[in-house]
PDB file of N, CA and C in Angstrom:
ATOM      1  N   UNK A   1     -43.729 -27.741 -33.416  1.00  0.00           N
ATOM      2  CA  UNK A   1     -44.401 -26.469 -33.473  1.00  0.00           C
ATOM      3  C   UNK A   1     -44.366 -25.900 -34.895  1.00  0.00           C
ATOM      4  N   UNK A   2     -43.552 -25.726 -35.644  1.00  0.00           N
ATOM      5  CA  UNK A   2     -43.056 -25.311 -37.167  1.00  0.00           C
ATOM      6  C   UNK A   2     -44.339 -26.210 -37.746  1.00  0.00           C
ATOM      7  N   UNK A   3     -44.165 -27.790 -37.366  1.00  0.00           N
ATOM      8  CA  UNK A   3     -45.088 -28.357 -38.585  1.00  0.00           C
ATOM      9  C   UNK A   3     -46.664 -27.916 -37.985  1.00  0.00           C
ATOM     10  N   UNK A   4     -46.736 -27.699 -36.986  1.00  0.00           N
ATOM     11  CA  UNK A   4     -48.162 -27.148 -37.035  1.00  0.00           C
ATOM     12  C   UNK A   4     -48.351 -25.593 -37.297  1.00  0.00           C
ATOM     13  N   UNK A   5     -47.420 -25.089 -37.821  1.00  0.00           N
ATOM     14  CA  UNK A   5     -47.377 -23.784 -37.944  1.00  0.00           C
ATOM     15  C   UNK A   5     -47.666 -23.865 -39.727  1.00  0.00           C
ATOM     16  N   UNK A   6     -46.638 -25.063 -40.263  1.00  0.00           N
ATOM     17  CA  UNK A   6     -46.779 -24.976 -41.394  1.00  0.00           C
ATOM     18  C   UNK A   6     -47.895 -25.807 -41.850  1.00  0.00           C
ATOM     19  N   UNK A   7     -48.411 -27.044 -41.107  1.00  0.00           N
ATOM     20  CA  UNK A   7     -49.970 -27.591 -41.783  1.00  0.00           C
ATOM     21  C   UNK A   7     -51.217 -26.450 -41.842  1.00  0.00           C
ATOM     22  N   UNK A   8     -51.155 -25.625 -40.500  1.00  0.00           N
ATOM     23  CA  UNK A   8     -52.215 -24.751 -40.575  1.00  0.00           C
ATOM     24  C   UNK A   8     -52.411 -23.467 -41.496  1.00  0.00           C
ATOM     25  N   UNK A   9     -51.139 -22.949 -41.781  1.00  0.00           N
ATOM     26  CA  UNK A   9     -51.003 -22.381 -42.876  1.00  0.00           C
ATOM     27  C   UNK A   9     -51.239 -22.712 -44.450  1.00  0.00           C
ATOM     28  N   UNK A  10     -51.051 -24.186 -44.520  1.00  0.00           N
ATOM     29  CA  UNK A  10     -51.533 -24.241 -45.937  1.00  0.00           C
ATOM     30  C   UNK A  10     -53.120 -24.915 -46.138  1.00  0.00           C
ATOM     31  N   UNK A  11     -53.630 -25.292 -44.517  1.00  0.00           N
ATOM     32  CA  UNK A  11     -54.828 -25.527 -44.687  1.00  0.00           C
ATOM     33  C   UNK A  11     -56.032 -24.375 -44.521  1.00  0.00           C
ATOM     34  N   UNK A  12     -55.643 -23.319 -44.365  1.00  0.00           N
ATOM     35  CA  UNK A  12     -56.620 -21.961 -43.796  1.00  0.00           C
ATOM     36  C   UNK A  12     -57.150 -21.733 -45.136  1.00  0.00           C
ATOM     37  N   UNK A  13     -56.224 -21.748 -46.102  1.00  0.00           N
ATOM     38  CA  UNK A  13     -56.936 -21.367 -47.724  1.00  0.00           C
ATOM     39  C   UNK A  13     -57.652 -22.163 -47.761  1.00  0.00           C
ATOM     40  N   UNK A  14     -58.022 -23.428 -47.540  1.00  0.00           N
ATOM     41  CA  UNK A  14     -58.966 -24.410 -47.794  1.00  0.00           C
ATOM     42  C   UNK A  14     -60.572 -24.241 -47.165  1.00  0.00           C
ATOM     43  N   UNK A  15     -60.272 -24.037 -45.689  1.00  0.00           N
ATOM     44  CA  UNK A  15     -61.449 -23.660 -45.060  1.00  0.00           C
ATOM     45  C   UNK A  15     -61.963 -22.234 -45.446  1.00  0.00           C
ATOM     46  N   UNK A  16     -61.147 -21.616 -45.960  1.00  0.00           N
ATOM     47  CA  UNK A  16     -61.935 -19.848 -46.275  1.00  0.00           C
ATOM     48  C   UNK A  16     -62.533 -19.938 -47.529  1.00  0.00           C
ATOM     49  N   UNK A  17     -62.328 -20.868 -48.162  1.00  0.00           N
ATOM     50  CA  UNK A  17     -62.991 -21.183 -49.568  1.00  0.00           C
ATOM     51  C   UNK A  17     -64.252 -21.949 -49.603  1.00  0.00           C
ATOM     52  N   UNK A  18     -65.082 -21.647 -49.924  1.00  0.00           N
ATOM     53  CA  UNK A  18     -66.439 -22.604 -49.685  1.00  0.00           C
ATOM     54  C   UNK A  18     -66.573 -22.344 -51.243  1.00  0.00           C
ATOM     55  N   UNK A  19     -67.798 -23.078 -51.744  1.00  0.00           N
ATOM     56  CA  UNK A  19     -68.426 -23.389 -52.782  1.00  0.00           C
ATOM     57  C   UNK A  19     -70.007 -23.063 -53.109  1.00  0.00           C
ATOM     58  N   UNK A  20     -70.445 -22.510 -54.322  1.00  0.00           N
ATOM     59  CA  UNK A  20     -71.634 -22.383 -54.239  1.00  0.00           C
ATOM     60  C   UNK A  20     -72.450 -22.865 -55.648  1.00  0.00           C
ATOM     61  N   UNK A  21     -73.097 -24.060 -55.186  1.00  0.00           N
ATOM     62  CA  UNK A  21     -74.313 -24.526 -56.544  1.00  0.00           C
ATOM     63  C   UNK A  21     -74.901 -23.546 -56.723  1.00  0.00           C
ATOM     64  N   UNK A  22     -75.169 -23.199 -58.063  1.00  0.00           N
ATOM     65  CA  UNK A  22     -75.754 -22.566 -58.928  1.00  0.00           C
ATOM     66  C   UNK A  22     -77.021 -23.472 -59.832  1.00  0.00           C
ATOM     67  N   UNK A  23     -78.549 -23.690 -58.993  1.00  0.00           N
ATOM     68  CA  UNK A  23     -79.059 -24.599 -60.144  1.00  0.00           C
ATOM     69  C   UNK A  23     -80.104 -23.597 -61.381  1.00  0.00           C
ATOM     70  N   UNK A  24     -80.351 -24.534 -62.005  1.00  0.00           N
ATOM     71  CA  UNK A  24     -81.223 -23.793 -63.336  1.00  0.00           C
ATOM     72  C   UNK A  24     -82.044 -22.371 -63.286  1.00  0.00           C
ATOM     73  N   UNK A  25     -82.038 -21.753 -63.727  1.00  0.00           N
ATOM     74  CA  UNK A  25     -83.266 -20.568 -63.783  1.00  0.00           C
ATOM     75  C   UNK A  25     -82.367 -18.995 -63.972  1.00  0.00           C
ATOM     76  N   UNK A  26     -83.259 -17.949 -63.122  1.00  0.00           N
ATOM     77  CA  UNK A  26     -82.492 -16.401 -63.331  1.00  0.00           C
ATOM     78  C   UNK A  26     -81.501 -16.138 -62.126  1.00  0.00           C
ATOM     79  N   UNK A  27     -80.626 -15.487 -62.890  1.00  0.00           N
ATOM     80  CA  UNK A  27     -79.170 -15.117 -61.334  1.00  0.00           C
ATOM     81  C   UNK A  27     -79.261 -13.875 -61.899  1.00  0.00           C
ATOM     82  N   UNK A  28     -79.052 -13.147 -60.475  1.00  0.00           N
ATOM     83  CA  UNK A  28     -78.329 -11.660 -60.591  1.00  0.00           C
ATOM     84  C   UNK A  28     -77.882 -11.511 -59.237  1.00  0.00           C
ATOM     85  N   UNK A  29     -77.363 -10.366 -59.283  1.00  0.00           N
ATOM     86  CA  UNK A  29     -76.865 -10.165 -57.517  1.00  0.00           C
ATOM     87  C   UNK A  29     -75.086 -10.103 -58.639  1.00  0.00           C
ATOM     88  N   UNK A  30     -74.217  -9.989 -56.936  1.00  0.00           N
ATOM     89  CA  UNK A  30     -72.552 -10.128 -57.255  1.00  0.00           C
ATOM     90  C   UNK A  30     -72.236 -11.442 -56.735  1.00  0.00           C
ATOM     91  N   UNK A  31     -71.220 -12.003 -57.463  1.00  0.00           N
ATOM     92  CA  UNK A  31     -70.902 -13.467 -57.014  1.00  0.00           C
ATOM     93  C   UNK A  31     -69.446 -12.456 -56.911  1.00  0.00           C
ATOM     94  N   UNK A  32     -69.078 -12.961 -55.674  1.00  0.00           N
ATOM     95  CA  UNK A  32     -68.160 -12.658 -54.727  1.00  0.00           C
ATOM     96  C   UNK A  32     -67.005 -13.948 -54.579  1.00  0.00           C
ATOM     97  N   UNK A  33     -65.740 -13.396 -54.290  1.00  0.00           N
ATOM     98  CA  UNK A  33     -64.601 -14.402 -53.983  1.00  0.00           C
ATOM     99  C   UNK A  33     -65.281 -15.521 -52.729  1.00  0.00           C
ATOM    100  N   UNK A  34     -65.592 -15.296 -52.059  1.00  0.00           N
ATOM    101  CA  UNK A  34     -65.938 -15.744 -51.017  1.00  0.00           C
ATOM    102  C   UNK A  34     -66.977 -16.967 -51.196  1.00  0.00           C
ATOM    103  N   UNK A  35     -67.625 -16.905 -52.007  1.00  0.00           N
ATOM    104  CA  UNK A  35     -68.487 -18.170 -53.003  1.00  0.00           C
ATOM    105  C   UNK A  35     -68.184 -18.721 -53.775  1.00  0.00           C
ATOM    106  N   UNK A  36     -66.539 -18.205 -54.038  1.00  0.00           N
ATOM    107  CA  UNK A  36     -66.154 -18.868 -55.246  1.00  0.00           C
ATOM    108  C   UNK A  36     -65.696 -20.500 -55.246  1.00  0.00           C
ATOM    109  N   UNK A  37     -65.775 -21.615 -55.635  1.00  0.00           N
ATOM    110  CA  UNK A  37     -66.345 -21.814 -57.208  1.00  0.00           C
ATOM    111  C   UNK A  37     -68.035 -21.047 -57.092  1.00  0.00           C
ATOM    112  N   UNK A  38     -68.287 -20.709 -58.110  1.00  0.00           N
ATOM    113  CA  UNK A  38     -69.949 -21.548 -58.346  1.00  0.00           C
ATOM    114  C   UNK A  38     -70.028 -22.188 -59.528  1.00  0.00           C
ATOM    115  N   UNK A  39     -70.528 -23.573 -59.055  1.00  0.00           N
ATOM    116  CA  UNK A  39     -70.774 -24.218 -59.477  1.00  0.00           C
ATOM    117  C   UNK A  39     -72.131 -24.333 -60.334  1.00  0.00           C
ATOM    118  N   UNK A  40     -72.256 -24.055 -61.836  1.00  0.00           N
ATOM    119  CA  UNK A  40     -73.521 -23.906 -62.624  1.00  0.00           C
ATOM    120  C   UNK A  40     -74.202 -25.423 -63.012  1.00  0.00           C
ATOM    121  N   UNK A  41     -75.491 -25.926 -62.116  1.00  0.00           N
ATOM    122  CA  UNK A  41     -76.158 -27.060 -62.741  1.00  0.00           C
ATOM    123  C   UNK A  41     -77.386 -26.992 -63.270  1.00  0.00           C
ATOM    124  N   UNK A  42     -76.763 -26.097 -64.695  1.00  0.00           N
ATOM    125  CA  UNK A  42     -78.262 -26.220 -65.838  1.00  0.00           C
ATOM    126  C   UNK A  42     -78.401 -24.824 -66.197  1.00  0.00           C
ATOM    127  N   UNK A  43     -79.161 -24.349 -67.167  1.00  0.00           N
ATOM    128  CA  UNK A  43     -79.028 -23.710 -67.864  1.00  0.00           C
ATOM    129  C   UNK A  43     -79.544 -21.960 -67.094  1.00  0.00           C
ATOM    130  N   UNK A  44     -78.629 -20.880 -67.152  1.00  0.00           N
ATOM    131  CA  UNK A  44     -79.047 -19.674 -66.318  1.00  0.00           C
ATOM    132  C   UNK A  44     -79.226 -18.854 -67.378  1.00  0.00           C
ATOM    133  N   UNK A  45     -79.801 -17.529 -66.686  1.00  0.00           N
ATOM    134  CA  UNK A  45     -80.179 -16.479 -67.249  1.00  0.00           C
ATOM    135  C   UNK A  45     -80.123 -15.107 -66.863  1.00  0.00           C
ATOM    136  N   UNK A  46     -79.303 -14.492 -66.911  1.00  0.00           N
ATOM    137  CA  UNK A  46     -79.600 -12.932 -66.422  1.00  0.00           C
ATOM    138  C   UNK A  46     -80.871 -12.290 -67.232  1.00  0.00           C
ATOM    139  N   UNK A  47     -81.811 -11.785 -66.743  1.00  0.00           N
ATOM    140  CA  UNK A  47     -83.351 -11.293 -67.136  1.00  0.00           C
ATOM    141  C   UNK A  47     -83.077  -9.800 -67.558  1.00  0.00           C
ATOM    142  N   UNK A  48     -83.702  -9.354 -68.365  1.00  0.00           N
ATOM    143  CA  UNK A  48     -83.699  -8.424 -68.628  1.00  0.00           C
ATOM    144  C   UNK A  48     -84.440  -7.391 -66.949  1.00  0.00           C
ATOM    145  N   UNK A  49     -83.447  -5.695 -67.008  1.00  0.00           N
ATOM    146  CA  UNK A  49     -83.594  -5.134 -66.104  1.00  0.00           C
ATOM    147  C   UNK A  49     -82.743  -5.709 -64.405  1.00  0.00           C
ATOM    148  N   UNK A  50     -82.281  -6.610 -64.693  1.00  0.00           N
ATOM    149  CA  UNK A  50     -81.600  -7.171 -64.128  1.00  0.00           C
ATOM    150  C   UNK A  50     -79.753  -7.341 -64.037  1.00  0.00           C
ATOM    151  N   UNK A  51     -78.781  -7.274 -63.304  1.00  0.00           N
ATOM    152  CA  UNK A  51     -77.626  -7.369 -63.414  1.00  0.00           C
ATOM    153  C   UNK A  51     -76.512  -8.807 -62.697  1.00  0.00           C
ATOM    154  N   UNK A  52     -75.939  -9.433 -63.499  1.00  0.00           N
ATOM    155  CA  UNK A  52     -75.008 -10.111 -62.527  1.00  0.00           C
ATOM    156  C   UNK A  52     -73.773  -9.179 -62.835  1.00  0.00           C
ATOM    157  N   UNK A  53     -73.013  -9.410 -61.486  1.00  0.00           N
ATOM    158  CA  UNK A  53     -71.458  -8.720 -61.524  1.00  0.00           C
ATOM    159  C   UNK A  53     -70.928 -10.305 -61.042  1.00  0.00           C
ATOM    160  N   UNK A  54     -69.494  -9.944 -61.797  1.00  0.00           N
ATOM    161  CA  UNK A  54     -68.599 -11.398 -61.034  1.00  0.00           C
ATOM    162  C   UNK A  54     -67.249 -10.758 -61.030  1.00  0.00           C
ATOM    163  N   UNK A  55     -67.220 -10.371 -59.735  1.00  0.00           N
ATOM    164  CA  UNK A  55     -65.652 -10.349 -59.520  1.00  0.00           C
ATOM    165  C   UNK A  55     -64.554 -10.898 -59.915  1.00  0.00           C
ATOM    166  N   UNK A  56     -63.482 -10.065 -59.677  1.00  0.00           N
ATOM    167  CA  UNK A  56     -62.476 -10.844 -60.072  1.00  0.00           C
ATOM    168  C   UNK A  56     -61.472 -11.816 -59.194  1.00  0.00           C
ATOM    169  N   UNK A  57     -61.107 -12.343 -59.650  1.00  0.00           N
ATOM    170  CA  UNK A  57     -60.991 -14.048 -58.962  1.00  0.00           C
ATOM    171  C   UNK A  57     -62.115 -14.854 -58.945  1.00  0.00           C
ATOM    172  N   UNK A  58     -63.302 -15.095 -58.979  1.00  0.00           N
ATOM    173  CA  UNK A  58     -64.537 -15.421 -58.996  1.00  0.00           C
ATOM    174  C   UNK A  58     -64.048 -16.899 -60.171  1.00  0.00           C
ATOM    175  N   UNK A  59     -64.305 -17.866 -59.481  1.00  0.00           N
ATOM    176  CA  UNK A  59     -64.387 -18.803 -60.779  1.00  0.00           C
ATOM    177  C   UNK A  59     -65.925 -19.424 -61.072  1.00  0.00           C
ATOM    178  N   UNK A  60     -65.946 -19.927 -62.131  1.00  0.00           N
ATOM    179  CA  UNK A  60     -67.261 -20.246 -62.157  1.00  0.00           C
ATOM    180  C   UNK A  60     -67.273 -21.305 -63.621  1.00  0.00           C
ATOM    181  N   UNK A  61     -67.903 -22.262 -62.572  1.00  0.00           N
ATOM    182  CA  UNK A  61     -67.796 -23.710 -63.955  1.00  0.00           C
ATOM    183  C   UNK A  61     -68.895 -24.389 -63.999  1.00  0.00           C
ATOM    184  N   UNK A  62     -69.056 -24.365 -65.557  1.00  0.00           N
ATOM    185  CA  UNK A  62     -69.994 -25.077 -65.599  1.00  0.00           C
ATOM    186  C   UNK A  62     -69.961 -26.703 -65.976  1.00  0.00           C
ATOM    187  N   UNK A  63     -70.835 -27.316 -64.760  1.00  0.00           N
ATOM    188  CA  UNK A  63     -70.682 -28.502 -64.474  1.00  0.00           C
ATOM    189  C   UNK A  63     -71.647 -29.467 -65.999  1.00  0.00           C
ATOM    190  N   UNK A  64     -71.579 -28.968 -66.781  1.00  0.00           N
ATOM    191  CA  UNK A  64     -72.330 -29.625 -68.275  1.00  0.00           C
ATOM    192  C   UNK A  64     -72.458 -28.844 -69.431  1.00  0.00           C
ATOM    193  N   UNK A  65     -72.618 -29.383 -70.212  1.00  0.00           N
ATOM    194  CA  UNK A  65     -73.031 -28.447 -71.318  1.00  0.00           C
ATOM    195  C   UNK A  65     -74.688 -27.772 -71.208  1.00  0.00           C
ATOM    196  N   UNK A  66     -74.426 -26.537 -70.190  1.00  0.00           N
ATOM    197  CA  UNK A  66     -75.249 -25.339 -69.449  1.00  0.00           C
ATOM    198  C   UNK A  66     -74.910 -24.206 -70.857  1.00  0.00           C
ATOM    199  N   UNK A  67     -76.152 -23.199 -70.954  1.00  0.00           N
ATOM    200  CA  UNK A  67     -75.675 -21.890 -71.220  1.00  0.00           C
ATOM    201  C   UNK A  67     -76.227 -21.289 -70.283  1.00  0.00           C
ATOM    202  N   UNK A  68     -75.419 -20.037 -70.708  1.00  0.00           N
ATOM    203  CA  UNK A  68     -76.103 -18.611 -70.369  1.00  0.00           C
ATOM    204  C   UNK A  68     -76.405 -17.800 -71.010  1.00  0.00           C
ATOM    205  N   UNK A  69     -77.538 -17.288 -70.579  1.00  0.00           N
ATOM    206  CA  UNK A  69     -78.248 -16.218 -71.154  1.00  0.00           C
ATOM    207  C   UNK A  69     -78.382 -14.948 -70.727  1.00  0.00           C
ATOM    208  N   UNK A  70     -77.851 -13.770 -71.388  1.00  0.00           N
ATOM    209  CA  UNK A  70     -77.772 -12.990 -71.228  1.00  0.00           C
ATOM    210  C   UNK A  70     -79.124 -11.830 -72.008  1.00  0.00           C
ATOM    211  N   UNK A  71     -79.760 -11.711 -70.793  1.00  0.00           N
ATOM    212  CA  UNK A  71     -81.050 -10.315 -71.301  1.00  0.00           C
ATOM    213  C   UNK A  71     -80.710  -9.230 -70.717  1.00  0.00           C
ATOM    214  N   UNK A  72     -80.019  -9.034 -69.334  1.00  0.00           N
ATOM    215  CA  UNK A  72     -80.306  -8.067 -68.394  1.00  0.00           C
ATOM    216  C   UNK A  72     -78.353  -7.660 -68.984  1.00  0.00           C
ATOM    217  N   UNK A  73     -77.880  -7.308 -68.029  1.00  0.00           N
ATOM    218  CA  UNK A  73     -76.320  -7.225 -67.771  1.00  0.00           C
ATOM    219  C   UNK A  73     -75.667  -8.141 -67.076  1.00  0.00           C
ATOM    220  N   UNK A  74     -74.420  -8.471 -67.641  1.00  0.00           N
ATOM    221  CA  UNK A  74     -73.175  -9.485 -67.016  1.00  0.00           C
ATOM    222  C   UNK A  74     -72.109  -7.776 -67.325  1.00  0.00           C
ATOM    223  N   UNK A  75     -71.424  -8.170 -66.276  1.00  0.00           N
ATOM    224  CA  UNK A  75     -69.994  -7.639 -65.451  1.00  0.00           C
ATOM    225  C   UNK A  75     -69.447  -8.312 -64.808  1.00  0.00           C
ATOM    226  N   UNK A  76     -68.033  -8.642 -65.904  1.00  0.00           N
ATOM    227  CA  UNK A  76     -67.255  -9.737 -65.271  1.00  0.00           C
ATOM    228  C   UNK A  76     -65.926  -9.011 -65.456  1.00  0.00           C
ATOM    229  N   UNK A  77     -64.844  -9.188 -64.299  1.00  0.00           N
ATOM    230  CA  UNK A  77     -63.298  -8.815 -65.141  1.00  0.00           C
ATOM    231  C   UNK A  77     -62.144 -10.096 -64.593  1.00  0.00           C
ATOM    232  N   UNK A  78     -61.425 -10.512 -65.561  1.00  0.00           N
ATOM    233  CA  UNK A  78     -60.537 -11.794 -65.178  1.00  0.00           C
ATOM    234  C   UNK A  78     -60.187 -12.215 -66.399  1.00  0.00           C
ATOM    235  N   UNK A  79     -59.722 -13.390 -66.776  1.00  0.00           N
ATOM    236  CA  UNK A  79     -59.699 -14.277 -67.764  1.00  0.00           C
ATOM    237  C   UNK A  79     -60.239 -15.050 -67.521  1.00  0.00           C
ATOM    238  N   UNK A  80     -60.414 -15.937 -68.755  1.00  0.00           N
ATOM    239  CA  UNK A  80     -60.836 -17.005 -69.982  1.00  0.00           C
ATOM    240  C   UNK A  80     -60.710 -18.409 -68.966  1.00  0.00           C
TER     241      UNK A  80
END
């Protein structure tokens, strides 16, 4: 009973974590813990008049040498 007390406990973080591709073009909206990674494939853009927010804890990697472009607003708080 303990070890299924203790497998399910360290597997629940696993299933509450999902992942979200991010492919090429404009993002805005909030990227939320709950999507976190996102995963960036290819080059993004926040547009002018436009906002991304990224929470904190929010990770976000980019899967190549991607930029970003910033026209509109980024709001991010965390580290590096």
């Amino acid at each position: 009973m303990v070890f299924l007390l203790s497998l399910t406990l360290f597997l629940i973080p696993e299933f509450l974590q999902s992942q979200t591709t991010v492919s090429a073009g404009n993002v805005n909206g909030t990227w939320a813990i709950t999507g976190s990674p996102y995963l960036i494939e290819g080059n993004i853009t926040v547009v002018s008049d436009t906002s991304l927010i990224i929470l904190p804890g929010v990770i976000v990697e980019f899967l190549g040498t991607y930029g970003l472009e910033i026209v509109g607003i980024l709001e991010a708080e965390g580290t590096e």
